[in-house]
Protein backbone atom coordinates (compact mmCIF):
# COMPACT_ATOMS: atom_id res chain seq x y z
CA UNK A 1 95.69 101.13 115.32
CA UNK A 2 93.84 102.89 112.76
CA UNK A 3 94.14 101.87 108.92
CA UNK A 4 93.14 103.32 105.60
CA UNK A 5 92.94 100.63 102.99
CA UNK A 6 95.28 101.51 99.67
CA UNK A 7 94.93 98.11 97.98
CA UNK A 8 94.19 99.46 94.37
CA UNK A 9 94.62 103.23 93.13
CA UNK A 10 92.97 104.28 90.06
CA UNK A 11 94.04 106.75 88.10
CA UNK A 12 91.52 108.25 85.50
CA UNK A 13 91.83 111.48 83.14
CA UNK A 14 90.24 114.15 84.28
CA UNK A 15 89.42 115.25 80.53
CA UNK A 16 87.04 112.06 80.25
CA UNK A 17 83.74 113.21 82.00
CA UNK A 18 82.21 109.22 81.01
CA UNK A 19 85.57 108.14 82.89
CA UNK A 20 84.80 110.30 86.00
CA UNK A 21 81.19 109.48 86.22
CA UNK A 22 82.26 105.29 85.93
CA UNK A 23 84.78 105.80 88.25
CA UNK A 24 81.78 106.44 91.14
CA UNK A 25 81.05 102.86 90.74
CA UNK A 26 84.34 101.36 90.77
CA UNK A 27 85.48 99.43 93.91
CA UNK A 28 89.04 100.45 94.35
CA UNK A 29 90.20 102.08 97.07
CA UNK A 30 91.68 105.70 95.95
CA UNK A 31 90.92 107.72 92.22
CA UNK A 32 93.59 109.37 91.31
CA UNK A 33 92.17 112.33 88.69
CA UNK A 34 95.08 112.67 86.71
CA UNK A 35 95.95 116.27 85.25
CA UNK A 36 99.67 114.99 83.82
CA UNK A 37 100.07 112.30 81.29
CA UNK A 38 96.70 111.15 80.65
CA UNK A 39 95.66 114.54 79.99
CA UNK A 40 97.13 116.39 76.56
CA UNK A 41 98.00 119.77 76.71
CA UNK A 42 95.25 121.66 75.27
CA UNK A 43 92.44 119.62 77.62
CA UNK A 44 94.56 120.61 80.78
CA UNK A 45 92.65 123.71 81.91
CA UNK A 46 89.25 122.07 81.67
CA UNK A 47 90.31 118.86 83.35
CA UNK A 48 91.58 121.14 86.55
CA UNK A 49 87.94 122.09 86.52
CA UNK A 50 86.61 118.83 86.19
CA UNK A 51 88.98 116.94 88.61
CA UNK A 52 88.69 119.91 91.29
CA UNK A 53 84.49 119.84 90.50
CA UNK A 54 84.49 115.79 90.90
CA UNK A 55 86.53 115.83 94.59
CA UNK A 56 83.83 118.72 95.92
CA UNK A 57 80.87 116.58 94.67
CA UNK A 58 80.48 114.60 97.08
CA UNK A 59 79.70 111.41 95.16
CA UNK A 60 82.61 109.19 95.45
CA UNK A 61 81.79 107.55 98.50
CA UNK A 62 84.42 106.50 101.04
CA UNK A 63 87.36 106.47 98.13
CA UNK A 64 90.37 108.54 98.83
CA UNK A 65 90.11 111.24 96.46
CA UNK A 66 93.72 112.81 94.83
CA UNK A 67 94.53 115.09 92.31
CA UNK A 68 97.55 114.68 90.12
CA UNK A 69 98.84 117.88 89.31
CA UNK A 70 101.19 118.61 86.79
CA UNK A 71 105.00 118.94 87.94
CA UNK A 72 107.13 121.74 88.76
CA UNK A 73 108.60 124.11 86.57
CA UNK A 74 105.90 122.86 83.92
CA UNK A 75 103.36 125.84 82.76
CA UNK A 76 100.43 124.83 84.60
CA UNK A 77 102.00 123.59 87.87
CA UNK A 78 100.88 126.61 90.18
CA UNK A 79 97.31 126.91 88.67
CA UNK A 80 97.01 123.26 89.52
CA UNK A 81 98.18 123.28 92.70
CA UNK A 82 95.89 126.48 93.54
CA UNK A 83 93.27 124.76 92.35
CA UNK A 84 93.68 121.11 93.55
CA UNK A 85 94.77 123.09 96.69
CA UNK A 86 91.16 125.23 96.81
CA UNK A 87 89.24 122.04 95.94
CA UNK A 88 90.84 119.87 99.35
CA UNK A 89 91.10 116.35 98.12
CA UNK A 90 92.47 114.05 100.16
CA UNK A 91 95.53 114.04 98.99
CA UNK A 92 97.60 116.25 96.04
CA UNK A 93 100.04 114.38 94.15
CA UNK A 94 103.06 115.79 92.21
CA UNK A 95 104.96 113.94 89.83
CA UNK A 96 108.96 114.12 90.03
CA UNK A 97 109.66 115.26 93.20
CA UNK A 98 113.27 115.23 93.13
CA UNK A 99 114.72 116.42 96.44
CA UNK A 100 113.49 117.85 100.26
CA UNK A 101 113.83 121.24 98.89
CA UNK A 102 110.85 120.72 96.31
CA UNK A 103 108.73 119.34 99.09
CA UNK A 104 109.11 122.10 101.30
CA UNK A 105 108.44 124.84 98.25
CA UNK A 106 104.87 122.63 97.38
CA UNK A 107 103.82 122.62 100.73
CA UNK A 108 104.26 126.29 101.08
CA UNK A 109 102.52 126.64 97.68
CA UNK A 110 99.36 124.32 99.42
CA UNK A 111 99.28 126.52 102.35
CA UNK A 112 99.54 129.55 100.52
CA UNK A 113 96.70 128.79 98.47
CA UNK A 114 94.75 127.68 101.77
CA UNK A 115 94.33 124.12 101.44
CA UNK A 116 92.37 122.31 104.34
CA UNK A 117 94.32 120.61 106.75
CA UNK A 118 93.01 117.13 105.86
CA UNK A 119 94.59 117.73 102.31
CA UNK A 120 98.39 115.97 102.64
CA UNK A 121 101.13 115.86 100.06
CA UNK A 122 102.31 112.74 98.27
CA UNK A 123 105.28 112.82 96.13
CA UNK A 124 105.80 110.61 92.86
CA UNK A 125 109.62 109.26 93.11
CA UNK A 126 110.39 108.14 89.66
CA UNK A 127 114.35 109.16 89.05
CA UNK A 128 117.36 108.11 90.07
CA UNK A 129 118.29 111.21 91.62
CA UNK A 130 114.78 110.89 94.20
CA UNK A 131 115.54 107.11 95.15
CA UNK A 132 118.58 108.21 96.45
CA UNK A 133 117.59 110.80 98.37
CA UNK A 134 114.65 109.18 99.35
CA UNK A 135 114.80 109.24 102.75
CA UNK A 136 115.33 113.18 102.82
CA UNK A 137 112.13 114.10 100.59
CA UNK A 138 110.15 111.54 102.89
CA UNK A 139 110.66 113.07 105.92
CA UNK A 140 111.37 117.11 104.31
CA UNK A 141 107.81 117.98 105.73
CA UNK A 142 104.86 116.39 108.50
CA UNK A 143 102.47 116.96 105.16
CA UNK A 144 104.18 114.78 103.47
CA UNK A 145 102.45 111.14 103.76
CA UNK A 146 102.81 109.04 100.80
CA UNK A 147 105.28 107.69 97.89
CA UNK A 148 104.22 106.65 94.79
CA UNK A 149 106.55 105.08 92.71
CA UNK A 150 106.96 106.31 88.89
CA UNK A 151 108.20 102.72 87.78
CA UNK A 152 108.18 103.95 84.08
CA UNK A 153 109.70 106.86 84.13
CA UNK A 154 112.72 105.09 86.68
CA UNK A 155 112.97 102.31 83.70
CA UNK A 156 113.30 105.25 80.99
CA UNK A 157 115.93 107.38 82.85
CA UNK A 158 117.80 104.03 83.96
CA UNK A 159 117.89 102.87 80.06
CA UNK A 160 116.75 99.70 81.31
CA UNK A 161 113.53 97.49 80.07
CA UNK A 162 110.31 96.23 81.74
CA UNK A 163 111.37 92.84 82.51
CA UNK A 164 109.11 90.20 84.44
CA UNK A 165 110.40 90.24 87.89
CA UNK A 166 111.65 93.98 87.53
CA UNK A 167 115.21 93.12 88.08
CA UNK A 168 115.90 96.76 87.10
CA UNK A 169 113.87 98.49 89.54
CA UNK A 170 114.55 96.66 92.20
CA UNK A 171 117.07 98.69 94.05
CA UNK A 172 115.16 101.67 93.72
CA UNK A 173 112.36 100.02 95.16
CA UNK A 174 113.66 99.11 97.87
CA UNK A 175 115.30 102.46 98.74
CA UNK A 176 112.41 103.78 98.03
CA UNK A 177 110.55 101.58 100.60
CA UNK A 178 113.53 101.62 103.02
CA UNK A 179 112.91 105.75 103.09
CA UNK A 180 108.81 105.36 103.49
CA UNK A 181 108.86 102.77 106.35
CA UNK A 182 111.71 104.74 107.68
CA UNK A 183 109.68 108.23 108.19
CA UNK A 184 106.32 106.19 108.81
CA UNK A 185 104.52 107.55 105.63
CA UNK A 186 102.27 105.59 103.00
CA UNK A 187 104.14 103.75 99.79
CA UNK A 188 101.95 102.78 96.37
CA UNK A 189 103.42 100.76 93.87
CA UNK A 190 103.77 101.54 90.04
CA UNK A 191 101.42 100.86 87.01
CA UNK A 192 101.27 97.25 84.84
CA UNK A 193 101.32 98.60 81.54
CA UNK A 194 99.50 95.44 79.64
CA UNK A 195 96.22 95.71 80.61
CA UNK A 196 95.40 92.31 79.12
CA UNK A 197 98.17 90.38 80.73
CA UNK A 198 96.24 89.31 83.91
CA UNK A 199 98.62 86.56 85.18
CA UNK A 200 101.60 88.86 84.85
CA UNK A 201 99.87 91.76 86.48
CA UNK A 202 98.89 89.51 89.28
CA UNK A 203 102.42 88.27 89.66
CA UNK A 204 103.81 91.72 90.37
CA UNK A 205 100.90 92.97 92.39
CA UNK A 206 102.05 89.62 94.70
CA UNK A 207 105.39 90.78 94.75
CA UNK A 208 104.52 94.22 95.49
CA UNK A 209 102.94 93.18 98.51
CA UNK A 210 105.82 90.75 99.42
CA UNK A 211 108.17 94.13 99.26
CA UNK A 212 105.98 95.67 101.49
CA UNK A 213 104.23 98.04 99.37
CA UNK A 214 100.65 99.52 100.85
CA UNK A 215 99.09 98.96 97.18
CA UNK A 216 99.08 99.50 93.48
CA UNK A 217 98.68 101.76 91.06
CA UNK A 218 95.71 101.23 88.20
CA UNK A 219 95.95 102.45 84.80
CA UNK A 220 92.30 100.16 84.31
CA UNK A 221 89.39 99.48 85.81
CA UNK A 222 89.78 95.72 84.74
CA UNK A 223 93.11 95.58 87.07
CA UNK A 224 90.96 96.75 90.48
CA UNK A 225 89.87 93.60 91.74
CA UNK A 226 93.01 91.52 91.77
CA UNK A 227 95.09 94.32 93.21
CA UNK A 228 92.17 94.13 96.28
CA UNK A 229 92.61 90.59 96.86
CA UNK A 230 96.60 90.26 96.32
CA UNK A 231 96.77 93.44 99.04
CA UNK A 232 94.38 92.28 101.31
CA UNK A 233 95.33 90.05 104.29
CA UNK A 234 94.24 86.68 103.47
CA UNK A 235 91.63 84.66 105.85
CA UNK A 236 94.42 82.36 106.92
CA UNK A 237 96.70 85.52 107.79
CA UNK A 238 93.58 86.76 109.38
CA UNK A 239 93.17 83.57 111.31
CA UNK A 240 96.91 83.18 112.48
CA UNK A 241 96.82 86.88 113.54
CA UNK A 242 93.78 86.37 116.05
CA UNK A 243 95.76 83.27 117.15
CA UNK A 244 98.96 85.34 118.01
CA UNK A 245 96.82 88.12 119.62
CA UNK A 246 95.18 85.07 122.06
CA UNK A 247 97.95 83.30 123.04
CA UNK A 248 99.68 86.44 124.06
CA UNK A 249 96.85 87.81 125.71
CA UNK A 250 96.77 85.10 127.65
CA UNK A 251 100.38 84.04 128.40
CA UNK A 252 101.18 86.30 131.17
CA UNK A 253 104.56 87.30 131.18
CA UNK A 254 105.99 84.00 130.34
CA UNK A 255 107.02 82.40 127.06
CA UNK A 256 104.33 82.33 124.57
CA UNK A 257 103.78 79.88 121.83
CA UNK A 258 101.57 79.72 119.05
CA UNK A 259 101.51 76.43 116.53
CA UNK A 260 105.15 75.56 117.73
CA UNK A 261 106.40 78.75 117.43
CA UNK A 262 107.60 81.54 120.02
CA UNK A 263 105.80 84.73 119.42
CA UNK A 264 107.51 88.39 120.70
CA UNK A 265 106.37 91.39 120.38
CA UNK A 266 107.74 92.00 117.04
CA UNK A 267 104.72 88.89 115.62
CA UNK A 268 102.20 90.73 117.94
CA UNK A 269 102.67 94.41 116.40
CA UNK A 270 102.54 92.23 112.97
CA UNK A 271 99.20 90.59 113.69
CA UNK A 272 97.66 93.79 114.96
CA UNK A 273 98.57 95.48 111.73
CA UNK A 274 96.88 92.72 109.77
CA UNK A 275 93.57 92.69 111.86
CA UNK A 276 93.92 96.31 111.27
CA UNK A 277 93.67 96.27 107.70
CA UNK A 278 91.34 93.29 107.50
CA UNK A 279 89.01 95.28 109.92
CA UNK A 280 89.45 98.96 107.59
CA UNK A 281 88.45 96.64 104.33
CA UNK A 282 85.90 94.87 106.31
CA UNK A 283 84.27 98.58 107.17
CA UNK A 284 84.27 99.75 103.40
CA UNK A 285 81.46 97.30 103.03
């Protein structure tokens, strides 16, 4: 089982060359160089050059590299997604991808603008309209490999309120997560907007994780380490899944216990998945 580690993803303006250069020597996971909201309108052009001049350096290490292009219908959509598609990040993320139809039209737009084949598609979800039909933009195209979720922009067009717990969001969440396990693709959590609340930011990056979410999205550099801990298995879970693996390694095809408790295939896919990602994190050094 192989596993890319998603724990914390950073996104940074591409307009802010002392933000780009930092970011080489930031330990999260993914950078997401943002050409939408953290980028006003006049700086747009130059950050496409900067973003698409940042993934083709070479100088980000082992991070997933993604460019967030600006949405559809918006004036400097297809020159983004010619570019970010010319540069071959990792990934290309869109903002407000509303239905299977809009999928289908950006991967055509990637292809057509000859992006590599390592360059997949993830789509932000961040309306009511895309949670529920979820499950039909998640599995609209094979290039297709990753949700984000857009929790701010859900709260705005639900006129609801950020709320600890996110009582609000929860539904879409879950449909959201329901569709993304469902077609076997990648799911990131939304931002924390208070940078300088650590204990609530924590809180939701545990719950996150308890939902089932691959990782979180950054808005600060500050935020990177906690989101790598709360998403990484922990050594107990670590320890527990190498005890599952051995007892049913060595049970034969009798009953197998482990600590009391009757393990089935459905614990032993479970503790392969979390040796999996211990062993990915373990690799990033």
């Amino acid at each position: 089982m192989s596993f890319r580690p998603r724990r914390s993803v950073l996104y940074m303006p591409s307009s802010n060359e002392r933000a780009l250069e930092k970011a080489k020597s930031i330990a999260c996971d993914a950078i997401i160089f943002d050409l939408e909201d953290a980028v006003a309108p006049d700086a747009k052009p130059a950050a496409r050059e900067s973003a698409c001049a940042a993934v083709q350096s070479g100088e980000y290490g082992r991070r997933e590299l993604i460019i967030r292009v600006n949405g559809i219908g918006t004036e400097w959509h297809e020159a983004d997604l010619a570019a970010a598609a010319n540069a071959g990040p990792h990934v290309v993320l869109v903002p407000k991808v509303n239905s299977a139809d809009e999928v289908r039209q950006l991967v055509a737009g990637l292809e057509a603008a000859g992006a590599p084949e390592h360059t997949t598609l993830w789509a932000m979800v961040e309306t009511p309209i895309a949670m529920l039909r979820a499950l039909e933009i998640a599995t609209a195209s094979p290039r297709l490999t990753g949700f984000v979720m857009g929790t701010n922009d859900l709260v705005k067009e639900l006129y609801a309120e950020h709320v600890p717990g996110r009582q609000p969001v929860l539904p879409g969440l879950g449909l959201a997560l329901l569709a993304a396990r469902a077609a076997g693709i990648v799911i990131i959590d939304g931002v924390y907007n208070d940078v300088k609340d650590t204990e609530g930011f924590l809180r939701e990056c545990e719950q996150g994780r308890q939902l089932g979410f691959d990782g979180k999205t950054l808005i600060h550099p500050g935020q990177v380490e906690g989101a790598n801990a709360t998403f990484a298995p922990s050594d107990k879970a670590v320890e527990e899944a190498r005890g599952i693996l051995e007892a049913w390694n060595a049970g034969g095809t009798g009953v197998v216990t482990y600590n009391g408790r009757m393990i089935e295939n459905l614990h032993v896919e479970s503790a392969r998945r979390t040796l999996a990602i211990a062993d990915a994190i373990a690799a990033l050094g």
